[in-house]
C-alpha atoms as a PDB file:
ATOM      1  CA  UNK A   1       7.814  40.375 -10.292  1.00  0.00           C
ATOM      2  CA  UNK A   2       4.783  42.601 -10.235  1.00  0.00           C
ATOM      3  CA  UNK A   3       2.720  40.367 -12.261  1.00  0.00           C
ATOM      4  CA  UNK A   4       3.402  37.511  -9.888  1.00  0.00           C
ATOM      5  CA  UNK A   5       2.757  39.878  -6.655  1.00  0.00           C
ATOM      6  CA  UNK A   6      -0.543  41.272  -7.896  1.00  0.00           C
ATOM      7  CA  UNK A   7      -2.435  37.780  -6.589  1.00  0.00           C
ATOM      8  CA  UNK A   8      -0.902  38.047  -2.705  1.00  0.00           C
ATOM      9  CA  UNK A   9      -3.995  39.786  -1.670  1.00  0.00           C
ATOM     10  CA  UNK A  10      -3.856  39.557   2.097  1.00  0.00           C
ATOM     11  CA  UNK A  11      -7.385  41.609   3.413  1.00  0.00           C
ATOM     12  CA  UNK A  12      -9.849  39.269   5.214  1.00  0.00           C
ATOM     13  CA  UNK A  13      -8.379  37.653   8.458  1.00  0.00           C
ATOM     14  CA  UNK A  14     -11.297  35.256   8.423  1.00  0.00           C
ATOM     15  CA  UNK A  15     -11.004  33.948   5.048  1.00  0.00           C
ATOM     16  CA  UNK A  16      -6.779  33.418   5.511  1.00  0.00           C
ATOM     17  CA  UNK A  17      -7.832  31.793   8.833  1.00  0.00           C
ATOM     18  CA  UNK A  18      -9.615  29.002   7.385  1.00  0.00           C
ATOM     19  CA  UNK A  19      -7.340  28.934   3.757  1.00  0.00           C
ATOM     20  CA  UNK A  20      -3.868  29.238   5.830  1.00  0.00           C
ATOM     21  CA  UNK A  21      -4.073  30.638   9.596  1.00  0.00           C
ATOM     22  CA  UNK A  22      -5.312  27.116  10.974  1.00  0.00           C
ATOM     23  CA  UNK A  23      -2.049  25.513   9.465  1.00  0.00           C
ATOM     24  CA  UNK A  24       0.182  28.196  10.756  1.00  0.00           C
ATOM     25  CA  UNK A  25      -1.058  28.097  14.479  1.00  0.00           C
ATOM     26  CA  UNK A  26      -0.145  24.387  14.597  1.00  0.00           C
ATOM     27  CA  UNK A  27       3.715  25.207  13.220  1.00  0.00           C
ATOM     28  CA  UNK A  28       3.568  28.012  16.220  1.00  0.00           C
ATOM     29  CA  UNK A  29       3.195  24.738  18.840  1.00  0.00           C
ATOM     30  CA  UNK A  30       5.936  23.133  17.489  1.00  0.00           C
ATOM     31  CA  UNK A  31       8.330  26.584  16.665  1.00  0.00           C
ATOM     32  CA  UNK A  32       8.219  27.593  20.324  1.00  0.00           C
ATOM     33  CA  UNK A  33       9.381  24.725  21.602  1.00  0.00           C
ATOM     34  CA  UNK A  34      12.295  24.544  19.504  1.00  0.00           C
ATOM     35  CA  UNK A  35      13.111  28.088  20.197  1.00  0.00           C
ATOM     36  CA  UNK A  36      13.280  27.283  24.235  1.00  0.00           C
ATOM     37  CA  UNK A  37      12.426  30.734  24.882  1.00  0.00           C
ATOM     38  CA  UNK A  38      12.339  31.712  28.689  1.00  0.00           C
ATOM     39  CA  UNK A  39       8.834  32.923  29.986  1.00  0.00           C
ATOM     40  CA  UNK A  40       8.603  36.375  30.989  1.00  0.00           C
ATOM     41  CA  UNK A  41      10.159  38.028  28.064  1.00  0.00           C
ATOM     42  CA  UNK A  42       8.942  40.967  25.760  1.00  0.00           C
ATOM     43  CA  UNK A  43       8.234  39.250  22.456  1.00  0.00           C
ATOM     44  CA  UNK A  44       7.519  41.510  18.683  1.00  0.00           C
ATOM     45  CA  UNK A  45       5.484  39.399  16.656  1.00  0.00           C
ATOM     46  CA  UNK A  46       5.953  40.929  12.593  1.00  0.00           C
ATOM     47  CA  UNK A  47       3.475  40.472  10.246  1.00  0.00           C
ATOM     48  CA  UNK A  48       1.739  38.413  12.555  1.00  0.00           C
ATOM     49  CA  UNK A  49      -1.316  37.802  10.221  1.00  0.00           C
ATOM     50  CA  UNK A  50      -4.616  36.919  12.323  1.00  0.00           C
ATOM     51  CA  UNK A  51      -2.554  35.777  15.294  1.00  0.00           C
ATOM     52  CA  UNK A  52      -1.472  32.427  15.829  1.00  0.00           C
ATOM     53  CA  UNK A  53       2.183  32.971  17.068  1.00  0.00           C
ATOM     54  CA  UNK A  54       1.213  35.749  18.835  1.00  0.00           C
ATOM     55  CA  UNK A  55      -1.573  34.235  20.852  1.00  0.00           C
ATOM     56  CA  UNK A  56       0.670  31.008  21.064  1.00  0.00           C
ATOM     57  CA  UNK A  57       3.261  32.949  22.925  1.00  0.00           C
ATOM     58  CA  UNK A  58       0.712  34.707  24.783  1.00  0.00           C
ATOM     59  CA  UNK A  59      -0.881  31.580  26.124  1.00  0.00           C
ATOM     60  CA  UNK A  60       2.543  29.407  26.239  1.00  0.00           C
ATOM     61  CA  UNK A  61       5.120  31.466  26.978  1.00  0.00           C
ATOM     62  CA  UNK A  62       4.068  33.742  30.109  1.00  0.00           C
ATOM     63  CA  UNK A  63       5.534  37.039  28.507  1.00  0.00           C
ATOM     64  CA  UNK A  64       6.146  40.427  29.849  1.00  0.00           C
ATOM     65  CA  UNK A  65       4.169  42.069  26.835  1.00  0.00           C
ATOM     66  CA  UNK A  66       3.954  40.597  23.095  1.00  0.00           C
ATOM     67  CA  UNK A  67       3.124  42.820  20.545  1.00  0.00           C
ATOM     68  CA  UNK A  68       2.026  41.883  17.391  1.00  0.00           C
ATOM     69  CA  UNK A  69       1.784  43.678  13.915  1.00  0.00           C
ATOM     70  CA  UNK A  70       0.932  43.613  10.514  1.00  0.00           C
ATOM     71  CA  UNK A  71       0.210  45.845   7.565  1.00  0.00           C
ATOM     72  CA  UNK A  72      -3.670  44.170   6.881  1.00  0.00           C
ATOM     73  CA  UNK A  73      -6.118  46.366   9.031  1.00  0.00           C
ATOM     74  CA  UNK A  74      -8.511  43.316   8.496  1.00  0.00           C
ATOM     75  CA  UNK A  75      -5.699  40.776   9.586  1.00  0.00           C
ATOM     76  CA  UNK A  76      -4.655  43.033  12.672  1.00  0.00           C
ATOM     77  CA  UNK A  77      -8.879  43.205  14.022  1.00  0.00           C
ATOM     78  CA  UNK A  78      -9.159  38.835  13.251  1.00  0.00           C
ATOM     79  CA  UNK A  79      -5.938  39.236  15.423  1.00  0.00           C
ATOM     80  CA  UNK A  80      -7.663  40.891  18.244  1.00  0.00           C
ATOM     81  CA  UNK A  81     -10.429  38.006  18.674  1.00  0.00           C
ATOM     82  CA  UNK A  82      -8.255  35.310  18.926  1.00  0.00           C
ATOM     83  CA  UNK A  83      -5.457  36.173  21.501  1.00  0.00           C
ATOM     84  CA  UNK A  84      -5.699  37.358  25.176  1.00  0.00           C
ATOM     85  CA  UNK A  85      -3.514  40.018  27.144  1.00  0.00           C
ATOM     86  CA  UNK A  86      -1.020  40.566  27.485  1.00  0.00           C
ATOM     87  CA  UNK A  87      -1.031  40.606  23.702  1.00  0.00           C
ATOM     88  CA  UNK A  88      -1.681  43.413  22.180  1.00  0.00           C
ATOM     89  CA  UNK A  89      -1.655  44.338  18.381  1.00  0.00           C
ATOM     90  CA  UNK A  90      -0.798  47.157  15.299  1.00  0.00           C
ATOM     91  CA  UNK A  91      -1.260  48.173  12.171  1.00  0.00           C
ATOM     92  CA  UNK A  92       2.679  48.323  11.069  1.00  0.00           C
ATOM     93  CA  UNK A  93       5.235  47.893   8.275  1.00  0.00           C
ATOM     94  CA  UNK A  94       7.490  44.927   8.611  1.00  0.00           C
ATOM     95  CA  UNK A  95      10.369  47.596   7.163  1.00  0.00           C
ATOM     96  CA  UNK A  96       9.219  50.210   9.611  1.00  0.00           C
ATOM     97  CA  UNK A  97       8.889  48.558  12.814  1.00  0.00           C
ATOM     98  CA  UNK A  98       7.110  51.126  15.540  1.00  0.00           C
ATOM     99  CA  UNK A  99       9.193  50.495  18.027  1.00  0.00           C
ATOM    100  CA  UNK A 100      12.162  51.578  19.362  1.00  0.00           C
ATOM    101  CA  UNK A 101      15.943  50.141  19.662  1.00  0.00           C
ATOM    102  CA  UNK A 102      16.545  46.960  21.570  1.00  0.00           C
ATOM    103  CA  UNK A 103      13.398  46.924  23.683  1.00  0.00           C
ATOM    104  CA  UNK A 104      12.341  43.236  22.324  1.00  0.00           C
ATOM    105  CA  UNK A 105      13.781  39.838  23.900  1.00  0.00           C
ATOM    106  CA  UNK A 106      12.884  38.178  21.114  1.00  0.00           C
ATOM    107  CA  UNK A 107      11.225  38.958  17.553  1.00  0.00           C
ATOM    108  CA  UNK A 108       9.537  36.621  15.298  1.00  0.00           C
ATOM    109  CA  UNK A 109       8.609  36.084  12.330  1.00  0.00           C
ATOM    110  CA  UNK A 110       5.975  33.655  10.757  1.00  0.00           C
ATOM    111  CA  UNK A 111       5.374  33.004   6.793  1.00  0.00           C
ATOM    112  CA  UNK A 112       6.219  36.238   6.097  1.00  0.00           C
ATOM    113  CA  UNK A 113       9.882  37.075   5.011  1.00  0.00           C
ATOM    114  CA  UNK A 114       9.279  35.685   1.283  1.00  0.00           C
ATOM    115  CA  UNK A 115       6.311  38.168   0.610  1.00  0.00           C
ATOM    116  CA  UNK A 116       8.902  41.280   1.171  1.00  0.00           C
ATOM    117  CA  UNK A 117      10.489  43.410  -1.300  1.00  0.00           C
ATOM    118  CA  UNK A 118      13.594  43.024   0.568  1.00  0.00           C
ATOM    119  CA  UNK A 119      13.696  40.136   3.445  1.00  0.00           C
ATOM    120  CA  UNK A 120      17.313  41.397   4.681  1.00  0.00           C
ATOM    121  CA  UNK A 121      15.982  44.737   5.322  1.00  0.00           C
ATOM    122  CA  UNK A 122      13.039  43.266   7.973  1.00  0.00           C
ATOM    123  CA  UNK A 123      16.012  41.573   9.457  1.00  0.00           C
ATOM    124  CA  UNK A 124      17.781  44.629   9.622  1.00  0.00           C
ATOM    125  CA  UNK A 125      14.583  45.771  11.471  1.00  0.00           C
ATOM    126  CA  UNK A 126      14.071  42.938  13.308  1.00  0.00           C
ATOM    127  CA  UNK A 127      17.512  42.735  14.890  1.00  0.00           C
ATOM    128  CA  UNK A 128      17.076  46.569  15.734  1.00  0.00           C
ATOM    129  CA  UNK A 129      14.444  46.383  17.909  1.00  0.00           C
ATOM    130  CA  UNK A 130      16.110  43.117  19.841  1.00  0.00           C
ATOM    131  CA  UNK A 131      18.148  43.587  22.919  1.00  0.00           C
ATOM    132  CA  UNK A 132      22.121  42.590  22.378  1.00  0.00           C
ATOM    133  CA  UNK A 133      22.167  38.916  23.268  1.00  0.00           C
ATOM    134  CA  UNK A 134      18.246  38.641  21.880  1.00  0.00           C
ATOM    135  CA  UNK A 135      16.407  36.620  20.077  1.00  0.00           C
ATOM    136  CA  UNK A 136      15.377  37.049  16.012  1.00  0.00           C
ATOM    137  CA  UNK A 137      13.601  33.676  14.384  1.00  0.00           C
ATOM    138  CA  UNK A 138      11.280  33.143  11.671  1.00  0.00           C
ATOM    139  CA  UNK A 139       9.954  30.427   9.857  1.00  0.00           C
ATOM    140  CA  UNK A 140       8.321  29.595   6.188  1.00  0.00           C
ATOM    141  CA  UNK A 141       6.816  27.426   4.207  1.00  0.00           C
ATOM    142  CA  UNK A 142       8.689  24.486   2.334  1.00  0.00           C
ATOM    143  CA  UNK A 143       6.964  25.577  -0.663  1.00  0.00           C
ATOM    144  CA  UNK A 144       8.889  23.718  -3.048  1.00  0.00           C
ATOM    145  CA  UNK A 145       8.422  20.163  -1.305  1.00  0.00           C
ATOM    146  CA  UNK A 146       7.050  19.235   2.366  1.00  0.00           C
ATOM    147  CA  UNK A 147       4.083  22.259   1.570  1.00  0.00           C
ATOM    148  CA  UNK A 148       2.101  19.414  -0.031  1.00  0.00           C
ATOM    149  CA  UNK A 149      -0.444  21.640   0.100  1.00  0.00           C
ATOM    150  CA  UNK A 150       0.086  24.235  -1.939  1.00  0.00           C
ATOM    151  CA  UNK A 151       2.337  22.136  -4.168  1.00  0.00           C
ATOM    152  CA  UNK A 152      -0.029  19.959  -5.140  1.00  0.00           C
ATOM    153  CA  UNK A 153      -2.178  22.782  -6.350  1.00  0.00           C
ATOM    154  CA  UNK A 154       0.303  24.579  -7.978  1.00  0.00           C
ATOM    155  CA  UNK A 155       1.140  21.577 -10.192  1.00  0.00           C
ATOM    156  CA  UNK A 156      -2.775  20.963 -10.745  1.00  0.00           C
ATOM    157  CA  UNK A 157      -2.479  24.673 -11.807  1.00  0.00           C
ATOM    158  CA  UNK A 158       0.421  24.130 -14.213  1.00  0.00           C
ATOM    159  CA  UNK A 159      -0.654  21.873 -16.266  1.00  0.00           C
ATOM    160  CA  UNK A 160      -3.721  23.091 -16.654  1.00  0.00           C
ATOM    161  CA  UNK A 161      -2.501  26.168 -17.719  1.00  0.00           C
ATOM    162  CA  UNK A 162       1.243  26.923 -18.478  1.00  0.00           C
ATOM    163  CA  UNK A 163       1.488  30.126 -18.087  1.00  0.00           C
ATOM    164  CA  UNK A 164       1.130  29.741 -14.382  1.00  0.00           C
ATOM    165  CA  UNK A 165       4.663  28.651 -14.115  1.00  0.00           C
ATOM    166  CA  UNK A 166       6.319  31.857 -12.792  1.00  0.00           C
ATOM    167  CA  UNK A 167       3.482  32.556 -10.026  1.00  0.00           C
ATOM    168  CA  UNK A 168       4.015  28.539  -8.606  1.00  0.00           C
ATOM    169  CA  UNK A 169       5.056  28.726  -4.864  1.00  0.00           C
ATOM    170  CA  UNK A 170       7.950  26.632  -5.585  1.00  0.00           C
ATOM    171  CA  UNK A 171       9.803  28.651  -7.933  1.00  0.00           C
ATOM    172  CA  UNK A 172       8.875  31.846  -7.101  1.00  0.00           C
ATOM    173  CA  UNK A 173       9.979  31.366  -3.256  1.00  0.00           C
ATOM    174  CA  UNK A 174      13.288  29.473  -3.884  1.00  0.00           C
ATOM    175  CA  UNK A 175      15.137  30.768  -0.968  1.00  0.00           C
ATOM    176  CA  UNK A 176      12.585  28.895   1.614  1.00  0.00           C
ATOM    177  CA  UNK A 177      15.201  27.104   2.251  1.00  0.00           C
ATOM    178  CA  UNK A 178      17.205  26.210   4.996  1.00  0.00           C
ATOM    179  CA  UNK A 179      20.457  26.945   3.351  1.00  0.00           C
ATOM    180  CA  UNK A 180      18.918  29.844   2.430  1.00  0.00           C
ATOM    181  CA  UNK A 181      17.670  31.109   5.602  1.00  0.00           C
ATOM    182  CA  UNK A 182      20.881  30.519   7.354  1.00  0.00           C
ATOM    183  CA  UNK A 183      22.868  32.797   4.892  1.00  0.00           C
ATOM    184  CA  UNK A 184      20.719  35.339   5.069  1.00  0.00           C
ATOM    185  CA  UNK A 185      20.584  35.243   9.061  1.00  0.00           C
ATOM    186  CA  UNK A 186      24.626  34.909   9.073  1.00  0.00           C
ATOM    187  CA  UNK A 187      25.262  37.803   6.739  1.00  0.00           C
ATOM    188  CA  UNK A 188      22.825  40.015   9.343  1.00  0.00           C
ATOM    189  CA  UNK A 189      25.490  39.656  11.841  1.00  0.00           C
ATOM    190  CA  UNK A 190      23.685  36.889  13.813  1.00  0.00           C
ATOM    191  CA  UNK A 191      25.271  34.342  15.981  1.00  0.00           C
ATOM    192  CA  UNK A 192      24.295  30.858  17.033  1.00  0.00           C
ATOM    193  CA  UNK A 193      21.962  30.279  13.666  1.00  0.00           C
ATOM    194  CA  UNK A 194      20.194  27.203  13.556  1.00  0.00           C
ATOM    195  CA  UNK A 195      17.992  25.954  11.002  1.00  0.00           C
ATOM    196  CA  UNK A 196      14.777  22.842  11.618  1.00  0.00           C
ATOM    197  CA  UNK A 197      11.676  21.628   9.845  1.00  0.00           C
ATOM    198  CA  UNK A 198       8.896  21.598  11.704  1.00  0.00           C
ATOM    199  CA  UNK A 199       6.404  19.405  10.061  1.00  0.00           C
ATOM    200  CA  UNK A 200       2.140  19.168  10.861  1.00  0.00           C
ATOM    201  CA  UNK A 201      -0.229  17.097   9.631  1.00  0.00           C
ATOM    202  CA  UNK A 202      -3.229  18.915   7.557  1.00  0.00           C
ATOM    203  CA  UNK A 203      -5.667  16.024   7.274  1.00  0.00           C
ATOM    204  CA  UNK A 204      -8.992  17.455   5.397  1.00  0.00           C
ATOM    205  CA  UNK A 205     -12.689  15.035   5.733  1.00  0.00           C
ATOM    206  CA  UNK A 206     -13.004  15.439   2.045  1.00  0.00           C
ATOM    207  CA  UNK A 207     -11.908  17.495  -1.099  1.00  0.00           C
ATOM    208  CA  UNK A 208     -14.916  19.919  -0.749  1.00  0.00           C
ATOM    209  CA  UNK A 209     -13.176  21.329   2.748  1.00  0.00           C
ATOM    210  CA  UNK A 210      -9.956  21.559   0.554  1.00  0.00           C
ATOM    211  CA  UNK A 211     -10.900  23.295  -1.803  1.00  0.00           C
ATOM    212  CA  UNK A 212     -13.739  25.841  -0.611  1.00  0.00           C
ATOM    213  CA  UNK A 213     -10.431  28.337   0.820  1.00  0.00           C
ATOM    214  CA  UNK A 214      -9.333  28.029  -2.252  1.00  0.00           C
ATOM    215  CA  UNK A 215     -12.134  29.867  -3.400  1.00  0.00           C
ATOM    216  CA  UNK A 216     -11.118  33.198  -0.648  1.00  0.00           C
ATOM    217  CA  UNK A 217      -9.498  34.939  -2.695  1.00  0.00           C
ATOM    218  CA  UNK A 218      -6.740  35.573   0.194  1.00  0.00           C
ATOM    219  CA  UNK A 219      -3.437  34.506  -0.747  1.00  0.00           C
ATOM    220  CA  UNK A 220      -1.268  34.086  -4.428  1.00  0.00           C
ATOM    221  CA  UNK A 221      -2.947  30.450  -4.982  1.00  0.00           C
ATOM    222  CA  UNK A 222      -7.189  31.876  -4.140  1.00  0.00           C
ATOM    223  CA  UNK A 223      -5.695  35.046  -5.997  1.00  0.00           C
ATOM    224  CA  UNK A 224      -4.758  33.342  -9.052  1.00  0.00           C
ATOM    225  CA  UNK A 225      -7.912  31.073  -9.274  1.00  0.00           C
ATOM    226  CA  UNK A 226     -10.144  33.983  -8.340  1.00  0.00           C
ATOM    227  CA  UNK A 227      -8.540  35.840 -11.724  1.00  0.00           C
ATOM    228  CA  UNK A 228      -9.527  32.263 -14.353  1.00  0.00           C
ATOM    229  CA  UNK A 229     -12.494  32.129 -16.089  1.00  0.00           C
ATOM    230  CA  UNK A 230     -14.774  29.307 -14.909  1.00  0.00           C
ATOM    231  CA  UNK A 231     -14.235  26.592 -16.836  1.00  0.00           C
ATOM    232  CA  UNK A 232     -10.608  26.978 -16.756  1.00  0.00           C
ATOM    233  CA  UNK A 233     -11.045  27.288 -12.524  1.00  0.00           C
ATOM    234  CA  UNK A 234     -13.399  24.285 -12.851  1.00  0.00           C
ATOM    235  CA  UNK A 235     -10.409  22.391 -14.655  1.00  0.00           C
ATOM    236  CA  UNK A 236      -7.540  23.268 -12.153  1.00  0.00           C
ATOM    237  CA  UNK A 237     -10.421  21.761  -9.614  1.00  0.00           C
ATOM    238  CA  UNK A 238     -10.577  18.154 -11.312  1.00  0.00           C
ATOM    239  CA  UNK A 239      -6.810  18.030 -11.831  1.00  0.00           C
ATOM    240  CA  UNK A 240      -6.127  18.637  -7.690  1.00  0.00           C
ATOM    241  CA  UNK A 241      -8.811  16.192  -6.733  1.00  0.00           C
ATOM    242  CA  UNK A 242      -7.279  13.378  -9.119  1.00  0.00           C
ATOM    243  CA  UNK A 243      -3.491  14.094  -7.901  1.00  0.00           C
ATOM    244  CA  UNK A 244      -4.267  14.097  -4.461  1.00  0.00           C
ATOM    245  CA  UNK A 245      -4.206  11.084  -1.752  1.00  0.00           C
ATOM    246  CA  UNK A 246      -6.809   9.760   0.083  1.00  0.00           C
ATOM    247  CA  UNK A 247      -7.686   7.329   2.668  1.00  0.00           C
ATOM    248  CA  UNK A 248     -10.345   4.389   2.651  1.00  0.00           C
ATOM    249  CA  UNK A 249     -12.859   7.185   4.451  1.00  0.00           C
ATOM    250  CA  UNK A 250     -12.142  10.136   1.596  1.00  0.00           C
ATOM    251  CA  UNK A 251     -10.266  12.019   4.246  1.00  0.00           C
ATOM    252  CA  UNK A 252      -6.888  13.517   2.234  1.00  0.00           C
ATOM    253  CA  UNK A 253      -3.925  13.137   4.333  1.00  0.00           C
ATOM    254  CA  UNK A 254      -1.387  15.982   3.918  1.00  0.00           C
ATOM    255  CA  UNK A 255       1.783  17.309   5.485  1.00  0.00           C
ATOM    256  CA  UNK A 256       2.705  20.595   5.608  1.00  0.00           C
ATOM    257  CA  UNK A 257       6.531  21.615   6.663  1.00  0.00           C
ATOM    258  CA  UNK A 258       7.811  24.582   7.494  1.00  0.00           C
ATOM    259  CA  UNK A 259      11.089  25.903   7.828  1.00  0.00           C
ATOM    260  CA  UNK A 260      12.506  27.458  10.916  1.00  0.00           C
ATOM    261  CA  UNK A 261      15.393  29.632  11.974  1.00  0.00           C
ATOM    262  CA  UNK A 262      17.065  31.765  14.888  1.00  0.00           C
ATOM    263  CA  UNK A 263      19.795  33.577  15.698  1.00  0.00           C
ATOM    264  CA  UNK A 264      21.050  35.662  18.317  1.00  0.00           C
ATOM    265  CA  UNK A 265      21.881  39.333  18.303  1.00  0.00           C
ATOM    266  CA  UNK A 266      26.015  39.842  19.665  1.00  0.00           C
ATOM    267  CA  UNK A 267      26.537  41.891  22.067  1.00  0.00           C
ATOM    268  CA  UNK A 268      28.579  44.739  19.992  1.00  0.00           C
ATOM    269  CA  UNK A 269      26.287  44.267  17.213  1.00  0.00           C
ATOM    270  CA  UNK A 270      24.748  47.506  15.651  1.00  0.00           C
ATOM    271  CA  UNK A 271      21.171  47.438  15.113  1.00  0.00           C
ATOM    272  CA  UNK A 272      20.863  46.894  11.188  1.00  0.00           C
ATOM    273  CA  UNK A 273      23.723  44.796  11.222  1.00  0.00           C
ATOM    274  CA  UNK A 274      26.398  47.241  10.404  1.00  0.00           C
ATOM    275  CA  UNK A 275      24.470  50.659   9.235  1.00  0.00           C
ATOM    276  CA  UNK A 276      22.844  53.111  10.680  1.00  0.00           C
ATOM    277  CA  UNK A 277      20.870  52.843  12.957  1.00  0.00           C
ATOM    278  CA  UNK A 278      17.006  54.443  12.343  1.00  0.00           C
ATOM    279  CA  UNK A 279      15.275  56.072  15.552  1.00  0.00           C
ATOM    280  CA  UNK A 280      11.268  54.390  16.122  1.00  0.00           C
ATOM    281  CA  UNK A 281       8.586  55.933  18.413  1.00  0.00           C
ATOM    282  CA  UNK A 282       7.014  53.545  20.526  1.00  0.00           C
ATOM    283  CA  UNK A 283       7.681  50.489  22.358  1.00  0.00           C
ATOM    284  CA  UNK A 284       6.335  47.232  23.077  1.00  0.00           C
ATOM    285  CA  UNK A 285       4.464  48.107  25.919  1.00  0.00           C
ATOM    286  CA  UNK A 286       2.362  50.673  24.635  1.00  0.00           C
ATOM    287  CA  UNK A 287       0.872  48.450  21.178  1.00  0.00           C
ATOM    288  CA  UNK A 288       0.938  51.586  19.756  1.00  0.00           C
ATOM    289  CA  UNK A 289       1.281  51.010  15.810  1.00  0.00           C
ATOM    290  CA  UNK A 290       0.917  53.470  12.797  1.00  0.00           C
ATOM    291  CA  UNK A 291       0.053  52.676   8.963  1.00  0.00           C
ATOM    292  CA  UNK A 292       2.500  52.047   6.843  1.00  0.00           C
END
């Protein structure tokens, strides 16, 4: 497990924007929606990355406050360029949320849970911070299919060079699924759990735009090329271009899917969904954070 997390280098909110942050802020269009959210709520963004969902609420949703956080000091000040108030942002622990017990409406969650040690315990912190009757959602990556994406590269990878297997997307995030997500929202104690794809297009003029965030170094997939000698990188390179699609004008037409889920905190439900519950300093309103 370590060897496969030492390429998810998450640092420079600009590179991730153009490798992965552009995608994500078109799932945020279509995940709001689907969540039919009331406006004037207090939203928690976690692991909010350089800001898409939070700046989509912000702009679509009319909250009360959104707060969004994340443990990347250089994803948290991308964050701050790209949203207006009343969002506000931290530097924060997904596992150690800075805020206190049921002050949230709603919390989200965007490509995040599959990069924790321990997805149920966010949950657990997620559904502590949300009001009884609240809101908890989240959504990820179809990384073994409708990411096309990331799958394509990840089979360029492999058979280039085998011993990429364990690190492919695919594999190592198995429970992206919605199956998956469901159980793990059910066995928090959630009710009302729903599960959707949302599904964008990620059209590209030419390979050269593909690949170039590639190149970032942000991410397990730019982590892992960043890591091969040249000519090996040079040969991943030639076996994406041949495997991917492309129209009459060189554009390459991809889809990227994500899956989505909510769930509703019961009324009698404890915070961590059945232990204790752990007291937090600050609240949404203040986007006051602290280092994890």
């Amino acid at each position: 497990m370590r060897e496969r997390q030492r390429y998810d280098v998450w640092a420079a909110g600009a590179a991730y924007e153009r490798y992965m942050g552009r995608w994500s802020r078109l799932v945020a269009d279509r995940f709001l929606p689907w969540l039919d959210a009331a406006d004037g709520l207090r939203w928690l963004d976690v692991g909010c990355g350089t800001g898409g969902l939070t700046a989509a609420i912000a702009a679509r949703r009319h909250p009360t406050g959104v707060l969004g956080v994340d443990r990347s000091e250089g994803f948290v000040a991308r964050a701050r360029t790209t949203a207006s108030p009343p969002a506000r942002f931290a530097v924060a622990d997904a596992q150690a949320l800075p805020v206190r017990d049921a002050t949230c409406d709603a919390t989200v969650s965007a490509l995040l849970l599959n990069f924790l040690p321990s997805p149920a315990a966010a949950l657990a912190e997620q559904t502590r911070v949300t009001r009884r009757g609240g809101l908890v959602a989240a959504y990820v990556w179809d990384y073994a299919g409708g990411m096309e994406l990331l799958r394509h590269f990840w089979d360029a990878a492999t058979a280039v060079d085998p011993a990429a297997a364990p690190l492919h997307e695919g594999r190592r995030f198995a429970d992206c699924r919605p199956d998956r997500l469901r159980a793990v929202w059910t066995a928090a104690g959630l009710t009302d759990v729903a599960t959707t794809g949302l599904d964008v297009p990620t059209v590209f003029a030419g390979f050269d735009e593909l690949w170039a965030p590639f190149l970032s170094g942000q991410g397990p997939a730019p982590g892992y090329l960043a890591s091969l000698p040249p000519a090996t990188r040079e040969r991943v390179r030639e076996a994406l271009s041949a495997a991917l699609p492309r129209n009459p004008d060189g554009s390459i037409p991809l889809t990227a899917r994500a899956w989505a889920v909510r769930g509703r905190r019961t009324p009698r439900q404890r915070a961590d969904g059945g232990g204790r519950v752990r007291p937090s300093a600050t609240s949404t309103g203040s986007g006051g954070g602290r280092r994890p």
